[in-house]
N, C-alpha and C. Protein backbone atom coordinates (compact mmCIF):
# COMPACT_ATOMS: atom_id res chain seq x y z
N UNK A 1 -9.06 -3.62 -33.93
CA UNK A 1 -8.01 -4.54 -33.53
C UNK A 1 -8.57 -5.95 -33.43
N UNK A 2 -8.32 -6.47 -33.64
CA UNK A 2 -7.72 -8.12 -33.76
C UNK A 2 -7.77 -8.67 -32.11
N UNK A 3 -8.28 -9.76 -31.51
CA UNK A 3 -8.50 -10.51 -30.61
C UNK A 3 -6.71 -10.60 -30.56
N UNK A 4 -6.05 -11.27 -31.52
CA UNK A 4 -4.79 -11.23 -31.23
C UNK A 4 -3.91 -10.32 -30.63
N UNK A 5 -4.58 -9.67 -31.53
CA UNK A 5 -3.92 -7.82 -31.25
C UNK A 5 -3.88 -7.21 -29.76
N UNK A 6 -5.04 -7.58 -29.64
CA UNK A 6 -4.89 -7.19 -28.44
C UNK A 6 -4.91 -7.86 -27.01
N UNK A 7 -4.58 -9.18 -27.05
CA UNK A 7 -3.92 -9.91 -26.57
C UNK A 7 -2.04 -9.98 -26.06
N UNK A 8 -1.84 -9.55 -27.58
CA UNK A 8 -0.56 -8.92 -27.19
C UNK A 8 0.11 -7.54 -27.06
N UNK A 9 -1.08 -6.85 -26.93
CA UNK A 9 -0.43 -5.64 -26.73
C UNK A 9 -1.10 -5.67 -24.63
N UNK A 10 -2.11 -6.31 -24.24
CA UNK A 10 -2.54 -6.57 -23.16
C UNK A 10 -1.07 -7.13 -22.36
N UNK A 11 -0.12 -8.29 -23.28
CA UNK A 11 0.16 -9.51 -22.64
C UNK A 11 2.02 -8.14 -22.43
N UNK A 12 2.01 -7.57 -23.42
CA UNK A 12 2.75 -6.68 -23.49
C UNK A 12 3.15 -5.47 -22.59
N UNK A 13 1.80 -4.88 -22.55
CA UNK A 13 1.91 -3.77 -21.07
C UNK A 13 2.04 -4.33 -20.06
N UNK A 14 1.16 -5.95 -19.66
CA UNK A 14 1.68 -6.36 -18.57
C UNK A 14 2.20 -7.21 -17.66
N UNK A 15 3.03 -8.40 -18.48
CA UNK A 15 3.97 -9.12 -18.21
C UNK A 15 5.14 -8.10 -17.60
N UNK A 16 6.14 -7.62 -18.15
CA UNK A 16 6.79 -6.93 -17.24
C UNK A 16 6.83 -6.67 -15.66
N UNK A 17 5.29 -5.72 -15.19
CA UNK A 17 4.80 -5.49 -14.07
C UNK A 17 4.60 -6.42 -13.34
N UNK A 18 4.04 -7.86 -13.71
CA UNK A 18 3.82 -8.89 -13.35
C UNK A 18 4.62 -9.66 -12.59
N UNK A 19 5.56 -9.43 -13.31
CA UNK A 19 7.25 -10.48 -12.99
C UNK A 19 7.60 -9.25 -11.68
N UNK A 20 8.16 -8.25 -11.96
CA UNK A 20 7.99 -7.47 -10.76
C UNK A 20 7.53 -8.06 -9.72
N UNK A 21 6.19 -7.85 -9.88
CA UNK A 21 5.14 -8.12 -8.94
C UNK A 21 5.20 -9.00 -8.14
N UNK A 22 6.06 -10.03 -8.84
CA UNK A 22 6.15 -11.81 -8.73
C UNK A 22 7.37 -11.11 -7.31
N UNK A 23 8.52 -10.74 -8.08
CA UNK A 23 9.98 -10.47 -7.74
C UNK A 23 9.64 -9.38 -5.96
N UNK A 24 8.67 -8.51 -6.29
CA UNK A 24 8.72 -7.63 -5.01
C UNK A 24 7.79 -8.68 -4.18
N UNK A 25 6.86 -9.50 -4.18
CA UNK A 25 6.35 -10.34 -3.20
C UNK A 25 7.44 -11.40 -2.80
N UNK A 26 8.31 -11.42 -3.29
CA UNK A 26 9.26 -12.01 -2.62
C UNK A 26 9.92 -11.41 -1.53
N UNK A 27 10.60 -10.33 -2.25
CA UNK A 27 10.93 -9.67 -1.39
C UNK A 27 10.54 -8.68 0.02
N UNK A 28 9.35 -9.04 -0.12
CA UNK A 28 7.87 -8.22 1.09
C UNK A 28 8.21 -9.90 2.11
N UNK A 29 8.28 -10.97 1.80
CA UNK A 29 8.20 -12.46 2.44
C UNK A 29 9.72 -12.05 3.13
N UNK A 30 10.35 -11.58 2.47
CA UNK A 30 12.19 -12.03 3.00
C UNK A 30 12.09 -10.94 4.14
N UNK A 31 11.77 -9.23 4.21
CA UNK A 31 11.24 -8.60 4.99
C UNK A 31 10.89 -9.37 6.06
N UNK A 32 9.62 -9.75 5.56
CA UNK A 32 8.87 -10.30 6.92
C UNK A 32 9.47 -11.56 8.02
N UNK A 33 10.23 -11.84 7.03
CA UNK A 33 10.63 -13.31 7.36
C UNK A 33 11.70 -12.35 8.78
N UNK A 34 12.48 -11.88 8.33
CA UNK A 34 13.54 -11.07 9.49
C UNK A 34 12.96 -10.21 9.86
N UNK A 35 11.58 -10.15 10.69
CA UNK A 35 10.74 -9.71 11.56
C UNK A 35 10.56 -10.44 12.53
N UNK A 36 11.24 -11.42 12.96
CA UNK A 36 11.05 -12.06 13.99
C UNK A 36 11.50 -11.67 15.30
N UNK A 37 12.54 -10.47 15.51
CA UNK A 37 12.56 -10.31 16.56
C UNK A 37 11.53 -9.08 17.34
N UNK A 38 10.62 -8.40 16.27
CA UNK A 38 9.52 -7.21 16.45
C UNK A 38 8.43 -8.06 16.58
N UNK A 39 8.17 -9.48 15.58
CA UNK A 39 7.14 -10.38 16.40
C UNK A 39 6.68 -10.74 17.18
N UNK A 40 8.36 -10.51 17.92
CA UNK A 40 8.11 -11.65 19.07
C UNK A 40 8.18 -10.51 20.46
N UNK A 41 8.56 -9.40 20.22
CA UNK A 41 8.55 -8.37 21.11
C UNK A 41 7.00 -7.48 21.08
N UNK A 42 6.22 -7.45 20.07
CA UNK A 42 4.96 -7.07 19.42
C UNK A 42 4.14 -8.10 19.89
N UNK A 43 3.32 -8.63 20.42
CA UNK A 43 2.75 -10.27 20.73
C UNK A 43 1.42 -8.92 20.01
N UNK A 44 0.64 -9.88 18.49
CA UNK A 44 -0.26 -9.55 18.30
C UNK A 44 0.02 -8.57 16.79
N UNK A 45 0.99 -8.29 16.72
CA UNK A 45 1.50 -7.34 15.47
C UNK A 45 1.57 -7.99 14.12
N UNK A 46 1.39 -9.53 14.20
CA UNK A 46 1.38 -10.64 13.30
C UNK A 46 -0.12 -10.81 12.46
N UNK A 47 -1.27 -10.39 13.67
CA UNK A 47 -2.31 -10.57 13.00
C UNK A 47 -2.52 -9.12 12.35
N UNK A 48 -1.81 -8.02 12.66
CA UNK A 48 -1.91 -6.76 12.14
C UNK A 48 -1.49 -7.16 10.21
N UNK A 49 -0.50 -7.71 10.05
CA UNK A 49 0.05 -7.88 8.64
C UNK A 49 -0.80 -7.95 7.42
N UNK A 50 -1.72 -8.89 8.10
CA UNK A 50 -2.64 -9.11 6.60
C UNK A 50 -3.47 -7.71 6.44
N UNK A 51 -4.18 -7.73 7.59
CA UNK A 51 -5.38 -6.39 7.09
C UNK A 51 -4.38 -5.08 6.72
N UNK A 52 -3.16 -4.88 7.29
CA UNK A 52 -2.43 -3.55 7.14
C UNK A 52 -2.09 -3.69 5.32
N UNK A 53 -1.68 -4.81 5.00
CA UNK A 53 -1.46 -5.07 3.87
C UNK A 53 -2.72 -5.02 2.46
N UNK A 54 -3.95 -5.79 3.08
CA UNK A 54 -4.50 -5.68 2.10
C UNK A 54 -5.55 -3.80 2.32
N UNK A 55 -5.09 -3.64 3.13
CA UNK A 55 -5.66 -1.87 3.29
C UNK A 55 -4.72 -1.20 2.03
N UNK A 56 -3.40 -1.52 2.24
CA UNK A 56 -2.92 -0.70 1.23
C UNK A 56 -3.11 -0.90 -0.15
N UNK A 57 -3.30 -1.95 -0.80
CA UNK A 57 -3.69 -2.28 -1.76
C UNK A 57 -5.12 -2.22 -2.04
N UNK A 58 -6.12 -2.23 -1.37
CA UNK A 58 -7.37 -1.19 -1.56
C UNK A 58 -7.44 0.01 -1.82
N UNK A 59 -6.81 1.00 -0.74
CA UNK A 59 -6.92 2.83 -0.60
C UNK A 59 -6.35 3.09 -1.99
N UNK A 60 -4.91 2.26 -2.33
CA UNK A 60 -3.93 3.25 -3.05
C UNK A 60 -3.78 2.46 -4.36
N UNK A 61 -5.17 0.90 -4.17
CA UNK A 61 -5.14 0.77 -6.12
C UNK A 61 -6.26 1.67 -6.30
N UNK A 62 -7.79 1.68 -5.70
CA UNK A 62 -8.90 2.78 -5.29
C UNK A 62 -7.97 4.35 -6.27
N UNK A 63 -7.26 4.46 -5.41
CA UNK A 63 -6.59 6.07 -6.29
C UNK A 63 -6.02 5.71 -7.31
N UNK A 64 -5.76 4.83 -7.68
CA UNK A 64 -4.46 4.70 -9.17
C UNK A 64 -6.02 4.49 -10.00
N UNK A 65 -6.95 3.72 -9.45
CA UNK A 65 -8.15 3.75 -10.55
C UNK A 65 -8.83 4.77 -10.93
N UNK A 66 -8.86 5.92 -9.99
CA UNK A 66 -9.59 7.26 -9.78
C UNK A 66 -8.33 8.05 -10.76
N UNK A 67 -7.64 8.04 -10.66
CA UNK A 67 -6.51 8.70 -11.57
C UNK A 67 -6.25 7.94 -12.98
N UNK A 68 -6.33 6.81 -12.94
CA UNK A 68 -6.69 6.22 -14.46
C UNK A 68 -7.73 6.71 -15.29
N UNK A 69 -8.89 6.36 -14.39
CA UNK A 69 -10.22 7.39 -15.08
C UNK A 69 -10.34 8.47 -15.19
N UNK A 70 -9.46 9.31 -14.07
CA UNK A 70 -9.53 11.28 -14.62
C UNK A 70 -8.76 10.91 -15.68
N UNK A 71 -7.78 10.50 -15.92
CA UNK A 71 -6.38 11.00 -17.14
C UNK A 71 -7.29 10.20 -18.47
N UNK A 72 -8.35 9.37 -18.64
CA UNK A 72 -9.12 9.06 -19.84
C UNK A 72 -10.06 9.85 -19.97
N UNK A 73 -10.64 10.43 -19.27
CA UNK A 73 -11.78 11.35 -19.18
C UNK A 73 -11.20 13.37 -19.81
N UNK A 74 -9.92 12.60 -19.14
CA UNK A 74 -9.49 14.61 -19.35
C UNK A 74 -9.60 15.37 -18.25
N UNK A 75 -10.16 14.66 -17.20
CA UNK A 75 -10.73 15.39 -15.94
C UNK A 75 -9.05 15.71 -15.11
N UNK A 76 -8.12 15.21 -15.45
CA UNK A 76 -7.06 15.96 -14.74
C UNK A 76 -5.39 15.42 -15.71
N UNK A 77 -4.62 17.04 -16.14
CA UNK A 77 -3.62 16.83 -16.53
C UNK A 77 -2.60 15.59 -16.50
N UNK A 78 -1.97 15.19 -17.62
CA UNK A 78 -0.99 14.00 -17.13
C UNK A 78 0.20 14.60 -16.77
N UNK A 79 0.55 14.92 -15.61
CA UNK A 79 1.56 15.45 -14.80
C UNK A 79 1.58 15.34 -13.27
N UNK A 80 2.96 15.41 -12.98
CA UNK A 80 2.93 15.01 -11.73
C UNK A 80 3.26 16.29 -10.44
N UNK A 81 3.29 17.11 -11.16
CA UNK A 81 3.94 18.16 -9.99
C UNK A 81 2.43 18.51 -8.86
N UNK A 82 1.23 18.10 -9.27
CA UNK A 82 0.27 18.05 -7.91
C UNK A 82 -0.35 19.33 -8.50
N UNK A 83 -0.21 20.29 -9.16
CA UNK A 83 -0.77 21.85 -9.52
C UNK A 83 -2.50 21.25 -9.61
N UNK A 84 -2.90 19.97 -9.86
CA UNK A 84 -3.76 20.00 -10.21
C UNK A 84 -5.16 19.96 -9.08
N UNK A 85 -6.24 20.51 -8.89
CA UNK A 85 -6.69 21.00 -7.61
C UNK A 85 -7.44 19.11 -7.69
N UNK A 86 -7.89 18.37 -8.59
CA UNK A 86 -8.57 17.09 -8.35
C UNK A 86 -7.46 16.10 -7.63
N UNK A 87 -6.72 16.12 -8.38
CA UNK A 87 -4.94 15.19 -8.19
C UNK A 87 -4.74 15.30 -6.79
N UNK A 88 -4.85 16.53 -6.00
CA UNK A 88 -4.48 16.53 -4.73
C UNK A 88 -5.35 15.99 -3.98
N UNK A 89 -6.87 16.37 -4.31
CA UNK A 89 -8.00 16.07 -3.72
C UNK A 89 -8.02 14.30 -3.70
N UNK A 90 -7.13 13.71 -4.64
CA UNK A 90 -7.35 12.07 -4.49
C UNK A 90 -6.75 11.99 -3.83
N UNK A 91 -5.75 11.91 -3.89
CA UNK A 91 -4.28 12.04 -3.04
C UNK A 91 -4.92 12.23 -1.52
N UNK A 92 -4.91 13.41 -1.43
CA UNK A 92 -5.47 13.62 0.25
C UNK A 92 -6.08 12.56 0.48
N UNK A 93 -7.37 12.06 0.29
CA UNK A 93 -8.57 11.21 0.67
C UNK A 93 -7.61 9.89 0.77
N UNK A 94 -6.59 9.43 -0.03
CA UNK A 94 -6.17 8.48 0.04
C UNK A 94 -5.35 8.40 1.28
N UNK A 95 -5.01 9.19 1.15
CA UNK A 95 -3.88 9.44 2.59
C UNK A 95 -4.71 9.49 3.58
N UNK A 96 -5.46 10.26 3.85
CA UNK A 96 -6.71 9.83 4.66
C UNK A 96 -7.14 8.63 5.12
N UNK A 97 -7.83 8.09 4.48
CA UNK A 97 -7.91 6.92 4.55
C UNK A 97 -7.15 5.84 4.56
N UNK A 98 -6.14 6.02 3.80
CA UNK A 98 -5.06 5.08 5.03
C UNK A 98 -4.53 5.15 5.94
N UNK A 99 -4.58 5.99 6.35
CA UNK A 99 -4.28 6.11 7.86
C UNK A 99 -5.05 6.10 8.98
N UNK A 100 -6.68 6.30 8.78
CA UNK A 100 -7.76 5.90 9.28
C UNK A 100 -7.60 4.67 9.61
N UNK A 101 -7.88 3.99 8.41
CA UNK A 101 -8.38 2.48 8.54
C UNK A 101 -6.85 1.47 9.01
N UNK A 102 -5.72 1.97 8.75
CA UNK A 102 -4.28 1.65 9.82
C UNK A 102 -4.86 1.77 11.28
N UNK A 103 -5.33 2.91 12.07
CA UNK A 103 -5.51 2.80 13.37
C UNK A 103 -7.02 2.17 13.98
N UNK A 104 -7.51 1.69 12.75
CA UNK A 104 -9.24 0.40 13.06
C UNK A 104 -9.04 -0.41 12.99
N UNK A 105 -7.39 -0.42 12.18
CA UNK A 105 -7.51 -2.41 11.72
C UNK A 105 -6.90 -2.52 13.19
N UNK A 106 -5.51 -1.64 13.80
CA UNK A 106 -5.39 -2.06 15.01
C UNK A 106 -6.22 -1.93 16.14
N UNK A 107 -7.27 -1.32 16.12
CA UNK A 107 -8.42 -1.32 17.27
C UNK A 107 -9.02 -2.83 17.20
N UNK A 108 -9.33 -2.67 16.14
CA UNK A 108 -9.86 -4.10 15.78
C UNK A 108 -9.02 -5.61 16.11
N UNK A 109 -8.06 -5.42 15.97
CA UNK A 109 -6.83 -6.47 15.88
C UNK A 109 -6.41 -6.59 17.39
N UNK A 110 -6.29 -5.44 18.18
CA UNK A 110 -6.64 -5.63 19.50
C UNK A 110 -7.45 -6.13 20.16
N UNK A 111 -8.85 -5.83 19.74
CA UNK A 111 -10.39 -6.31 20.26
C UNK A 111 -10.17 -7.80 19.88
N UNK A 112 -10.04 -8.25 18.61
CA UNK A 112 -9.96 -9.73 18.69
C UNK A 112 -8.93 -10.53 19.50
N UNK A 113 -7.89 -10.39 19.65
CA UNK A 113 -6.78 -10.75 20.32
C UNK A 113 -7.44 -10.98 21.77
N UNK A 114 -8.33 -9.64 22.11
CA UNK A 114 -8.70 -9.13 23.87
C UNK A 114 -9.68 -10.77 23.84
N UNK A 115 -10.73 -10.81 22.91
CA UNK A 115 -11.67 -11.97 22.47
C UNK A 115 -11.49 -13.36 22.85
N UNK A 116 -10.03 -13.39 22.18
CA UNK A 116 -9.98 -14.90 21.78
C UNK A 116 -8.42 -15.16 23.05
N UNK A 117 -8.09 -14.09 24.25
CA UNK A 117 -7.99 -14.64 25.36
C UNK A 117 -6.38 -14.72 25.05
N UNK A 118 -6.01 -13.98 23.32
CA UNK A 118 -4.43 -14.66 23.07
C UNK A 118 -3.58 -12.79 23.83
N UNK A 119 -2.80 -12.88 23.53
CA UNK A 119 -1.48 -12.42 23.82
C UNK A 119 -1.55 -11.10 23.11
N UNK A 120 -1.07 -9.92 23.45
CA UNK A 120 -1.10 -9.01 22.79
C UNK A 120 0.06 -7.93 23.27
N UNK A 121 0.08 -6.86 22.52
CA UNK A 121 0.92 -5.79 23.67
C UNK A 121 -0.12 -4.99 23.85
N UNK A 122 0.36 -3.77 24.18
CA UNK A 122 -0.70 -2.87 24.82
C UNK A 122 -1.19 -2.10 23.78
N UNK A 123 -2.64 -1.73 23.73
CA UNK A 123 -3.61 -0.68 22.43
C UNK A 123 -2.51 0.17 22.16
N UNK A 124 -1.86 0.98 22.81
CA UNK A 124 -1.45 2.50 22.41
C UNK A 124 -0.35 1.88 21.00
N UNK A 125 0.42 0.84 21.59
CA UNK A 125 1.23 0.10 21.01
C UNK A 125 1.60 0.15 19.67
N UNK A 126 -0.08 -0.97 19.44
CA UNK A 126 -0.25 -1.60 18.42
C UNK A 126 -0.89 -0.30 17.20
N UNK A 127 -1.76 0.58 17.81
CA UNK A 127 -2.26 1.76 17.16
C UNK A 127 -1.10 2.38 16.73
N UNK A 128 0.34 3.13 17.33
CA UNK A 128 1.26 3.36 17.27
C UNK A 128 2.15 2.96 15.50
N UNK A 129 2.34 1.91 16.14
CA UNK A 129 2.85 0.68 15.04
C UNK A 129 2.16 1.36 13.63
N UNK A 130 0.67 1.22 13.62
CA UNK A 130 0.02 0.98 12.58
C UNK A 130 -0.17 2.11 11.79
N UNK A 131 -0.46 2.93 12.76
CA UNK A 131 -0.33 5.01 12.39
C UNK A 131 0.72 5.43 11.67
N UNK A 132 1.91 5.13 12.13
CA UNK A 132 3.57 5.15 11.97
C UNK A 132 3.72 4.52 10.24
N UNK A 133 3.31 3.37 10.31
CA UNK A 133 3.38 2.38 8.75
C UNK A 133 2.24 3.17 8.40
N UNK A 134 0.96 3.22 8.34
CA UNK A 134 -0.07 3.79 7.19
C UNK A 134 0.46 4.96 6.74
N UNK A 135 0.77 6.29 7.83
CA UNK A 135 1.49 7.40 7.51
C UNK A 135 2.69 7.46 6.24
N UNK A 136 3.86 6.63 6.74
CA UNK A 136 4.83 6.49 5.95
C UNK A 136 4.92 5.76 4.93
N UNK A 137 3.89 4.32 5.14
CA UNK A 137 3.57 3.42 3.51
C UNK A 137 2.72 4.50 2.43
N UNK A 138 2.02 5.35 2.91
CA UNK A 138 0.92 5.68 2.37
C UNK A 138 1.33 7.33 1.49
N UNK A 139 2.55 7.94 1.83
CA UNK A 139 3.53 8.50 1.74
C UNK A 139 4.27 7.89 0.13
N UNK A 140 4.74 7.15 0.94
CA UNK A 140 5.46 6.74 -0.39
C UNK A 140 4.78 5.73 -1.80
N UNK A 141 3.48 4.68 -0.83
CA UNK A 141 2.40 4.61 -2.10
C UNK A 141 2.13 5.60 -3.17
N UNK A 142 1.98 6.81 -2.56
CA UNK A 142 1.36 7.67 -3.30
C UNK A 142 2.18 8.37 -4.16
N UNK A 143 3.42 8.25 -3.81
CA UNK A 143 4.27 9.47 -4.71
C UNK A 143 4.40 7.96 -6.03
N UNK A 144 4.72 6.94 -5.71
CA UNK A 144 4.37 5.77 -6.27
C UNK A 144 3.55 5.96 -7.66
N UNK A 145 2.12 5.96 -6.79
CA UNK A 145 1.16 5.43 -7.76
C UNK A 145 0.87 6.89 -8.85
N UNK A 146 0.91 7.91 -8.48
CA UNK A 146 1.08 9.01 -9.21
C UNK A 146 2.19 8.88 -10.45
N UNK A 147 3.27 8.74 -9.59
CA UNK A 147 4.12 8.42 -10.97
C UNK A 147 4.27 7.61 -11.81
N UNK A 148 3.57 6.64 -11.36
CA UNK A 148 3.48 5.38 -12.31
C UNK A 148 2.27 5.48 -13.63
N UNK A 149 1.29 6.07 -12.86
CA UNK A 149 0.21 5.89 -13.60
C UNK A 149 0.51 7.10 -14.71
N UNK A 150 0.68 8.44 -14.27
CA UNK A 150 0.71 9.65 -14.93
C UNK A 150 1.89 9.37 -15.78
N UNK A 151 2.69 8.97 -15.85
CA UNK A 151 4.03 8.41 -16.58
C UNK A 151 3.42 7.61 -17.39
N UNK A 152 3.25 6.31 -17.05
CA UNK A 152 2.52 5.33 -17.78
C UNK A 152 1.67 6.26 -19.09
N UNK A 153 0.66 6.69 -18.44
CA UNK A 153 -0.41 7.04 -19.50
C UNK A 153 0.39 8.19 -20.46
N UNK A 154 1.39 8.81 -20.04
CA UNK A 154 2.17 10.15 -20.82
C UNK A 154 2.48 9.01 -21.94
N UNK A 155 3.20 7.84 -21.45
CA UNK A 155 4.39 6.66 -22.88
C UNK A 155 3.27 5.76 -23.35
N UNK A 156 1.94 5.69 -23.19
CA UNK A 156 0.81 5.03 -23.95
C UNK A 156 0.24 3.95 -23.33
N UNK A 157 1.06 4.04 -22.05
CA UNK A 157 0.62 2.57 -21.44
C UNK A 157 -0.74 2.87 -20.79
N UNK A 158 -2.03 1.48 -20.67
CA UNK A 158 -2.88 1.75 -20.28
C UNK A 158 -2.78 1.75 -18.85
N UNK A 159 -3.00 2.71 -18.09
CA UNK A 159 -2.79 3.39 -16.56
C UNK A 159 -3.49 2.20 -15.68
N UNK A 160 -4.81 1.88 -16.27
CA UNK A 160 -5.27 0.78 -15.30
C UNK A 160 -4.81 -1.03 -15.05
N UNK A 161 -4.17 -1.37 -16.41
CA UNK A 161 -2.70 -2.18 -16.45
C UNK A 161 -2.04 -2.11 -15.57
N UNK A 162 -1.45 -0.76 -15.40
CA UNK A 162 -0.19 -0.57 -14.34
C UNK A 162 -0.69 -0.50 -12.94
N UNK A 163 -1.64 -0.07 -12.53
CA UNK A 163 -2.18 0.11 -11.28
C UNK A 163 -2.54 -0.98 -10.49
N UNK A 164 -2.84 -1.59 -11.06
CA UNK A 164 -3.03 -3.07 -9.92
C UNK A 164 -2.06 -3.38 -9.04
N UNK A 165 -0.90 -4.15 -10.39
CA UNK A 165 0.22 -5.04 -9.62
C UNK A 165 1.21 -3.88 -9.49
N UNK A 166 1.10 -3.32 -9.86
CA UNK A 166 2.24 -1.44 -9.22
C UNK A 166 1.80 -1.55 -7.54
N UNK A 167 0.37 -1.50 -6.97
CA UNK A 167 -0.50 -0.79 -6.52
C UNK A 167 0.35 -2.19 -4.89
N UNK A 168 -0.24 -3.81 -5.75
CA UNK A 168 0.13 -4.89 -4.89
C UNK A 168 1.39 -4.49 -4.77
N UNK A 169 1.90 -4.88 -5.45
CA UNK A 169 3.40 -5.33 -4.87
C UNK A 169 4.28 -4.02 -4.40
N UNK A 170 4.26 -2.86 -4.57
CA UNK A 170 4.79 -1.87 -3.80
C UNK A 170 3.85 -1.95 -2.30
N UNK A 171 2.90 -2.20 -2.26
CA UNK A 171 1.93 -2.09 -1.03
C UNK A 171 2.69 -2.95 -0.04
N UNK A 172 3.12 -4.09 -0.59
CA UNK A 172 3.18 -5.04 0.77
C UNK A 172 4.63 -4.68 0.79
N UNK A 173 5.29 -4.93 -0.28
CA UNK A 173 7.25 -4.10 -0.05
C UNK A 173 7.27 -3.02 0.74
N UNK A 174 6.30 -2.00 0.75
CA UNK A 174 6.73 -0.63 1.88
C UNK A 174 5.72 -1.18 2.46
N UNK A 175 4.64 -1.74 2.84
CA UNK A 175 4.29 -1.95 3.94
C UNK A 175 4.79 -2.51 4.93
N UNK A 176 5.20 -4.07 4.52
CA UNK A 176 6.07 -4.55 5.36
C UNK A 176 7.10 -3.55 5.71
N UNK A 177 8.09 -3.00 4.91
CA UNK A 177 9.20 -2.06 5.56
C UNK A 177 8.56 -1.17 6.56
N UNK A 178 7.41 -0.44 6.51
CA UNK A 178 7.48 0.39 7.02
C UNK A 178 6.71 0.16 8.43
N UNK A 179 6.17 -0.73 8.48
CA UNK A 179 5.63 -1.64 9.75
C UNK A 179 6.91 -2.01 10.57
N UNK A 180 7.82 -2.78 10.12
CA UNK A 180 8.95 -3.14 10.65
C UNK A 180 9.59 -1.56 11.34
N UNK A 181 9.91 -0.70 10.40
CA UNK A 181 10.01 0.43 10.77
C UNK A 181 9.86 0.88 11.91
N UNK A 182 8.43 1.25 11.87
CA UNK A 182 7.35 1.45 13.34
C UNK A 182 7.38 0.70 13.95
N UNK A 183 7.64 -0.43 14.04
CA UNK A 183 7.94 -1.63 15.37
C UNK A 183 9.02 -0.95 16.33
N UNK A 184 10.23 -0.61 15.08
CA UNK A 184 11.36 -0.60 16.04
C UNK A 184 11.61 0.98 16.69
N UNK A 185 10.44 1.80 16.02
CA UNK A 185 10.31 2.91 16.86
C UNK A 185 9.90 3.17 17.82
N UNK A 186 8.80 2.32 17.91
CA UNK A 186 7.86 2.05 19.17
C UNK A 186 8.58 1.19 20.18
N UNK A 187 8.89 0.40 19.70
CA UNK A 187 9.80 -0.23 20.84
C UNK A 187 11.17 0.37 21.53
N UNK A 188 11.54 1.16 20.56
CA UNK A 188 13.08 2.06 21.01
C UNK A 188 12.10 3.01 21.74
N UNK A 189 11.04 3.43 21.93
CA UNK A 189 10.29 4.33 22.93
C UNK A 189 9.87 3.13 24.02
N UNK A 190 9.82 2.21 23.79
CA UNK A 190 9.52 1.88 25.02
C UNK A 190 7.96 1.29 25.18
N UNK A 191 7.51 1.33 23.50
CA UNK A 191 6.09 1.20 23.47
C UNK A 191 5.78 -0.47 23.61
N UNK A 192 6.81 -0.98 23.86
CA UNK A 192 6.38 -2.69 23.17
C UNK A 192 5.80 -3.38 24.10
């Protein structure tokens, strides 16, 4: 192939995703934006956003890359029904790990807050919050990034193309939702 060539077959798989990408970070901002009344009832749930956000887009592009490379390798079927004993094994770890590192970023996000003397609600709270969103973002990341990629690579598209900005911009769209989510669960308990 041709420098051209593959320029536009590059510019081809992933412009589309891109614009998306563009289109759902908007819509993750408009979310957040009408979070102001869990902000302001949450004192401290604000500095949770970034790390909760860029966690998800680590763990669950991390698996769309691990699943890009089995489905080139051969190391696991392009299908999605899970039969496959590696497929689950990513899957799990991913889920795992986001939901781990959801209840460190809020340990952590607490400890600094405790630090720097500002405002917070209470640990159980903020851990709460974050457990609640990693659980349920990490949930629907995954049924996500499975289908995207394993789909993708079935219609020719290159899987690691799609995995990035699939990976971003669904991350912060259900993250944000699902943070907001857990705000208003925790707080309808009484956690705020």
């Amino acid at each position: 192939m041709t420098v051209r060539e593959v320029t536009v077959e590059a510019y081809r798989e992933a412009l589309p995703i891109l614009l998306l990408s563009a289109a759902g970070g908007l819509f993750a901002g408009v979310v957040l934006g009408g979070m102001e009344a869990e902000l302001e009832a949450v004192p401290g749930l604000l500095l949770l956003v970034p790390a909760l956000l860029a966690t998800r887009g680590n763990v669950y592009g991390s698996l769309g890359a691990r699943l890009g490379s089995a489905l080139h390798q051969g190391l696991i079927e392009p299908t999605v029904t899970g039969g496959d004993r590696r497929l689950r094994a990513a899957v799990a770890a991913a889920m795992a790990n986001g939901v781990l590192i959801s209840g460190v970023a809020a340990i952590m996000g607490f400890a600094l807050l405790v630090a720097l003397g500002r405002p917070r609600a209470p640990l159980p709270a903020l851990v709460a919050i974050a457990l609640i969103a990693g659980f349920l973002s990490g949930l629907l990341l995954t049924v996500v990034v499975v289908v995207v990629v394993v789909v993708g690579y079935r219609r020719g598209y290159n899987p690691d193309a799609l995995a990035g900005p699939v990976v971003t911009t669904t991350g912060d769209v259900v993250g944000i939702a699902t943070m907001l989510l857990a705000a208003r669960v925790v707080l309808a308990l009484g956690g705020g």
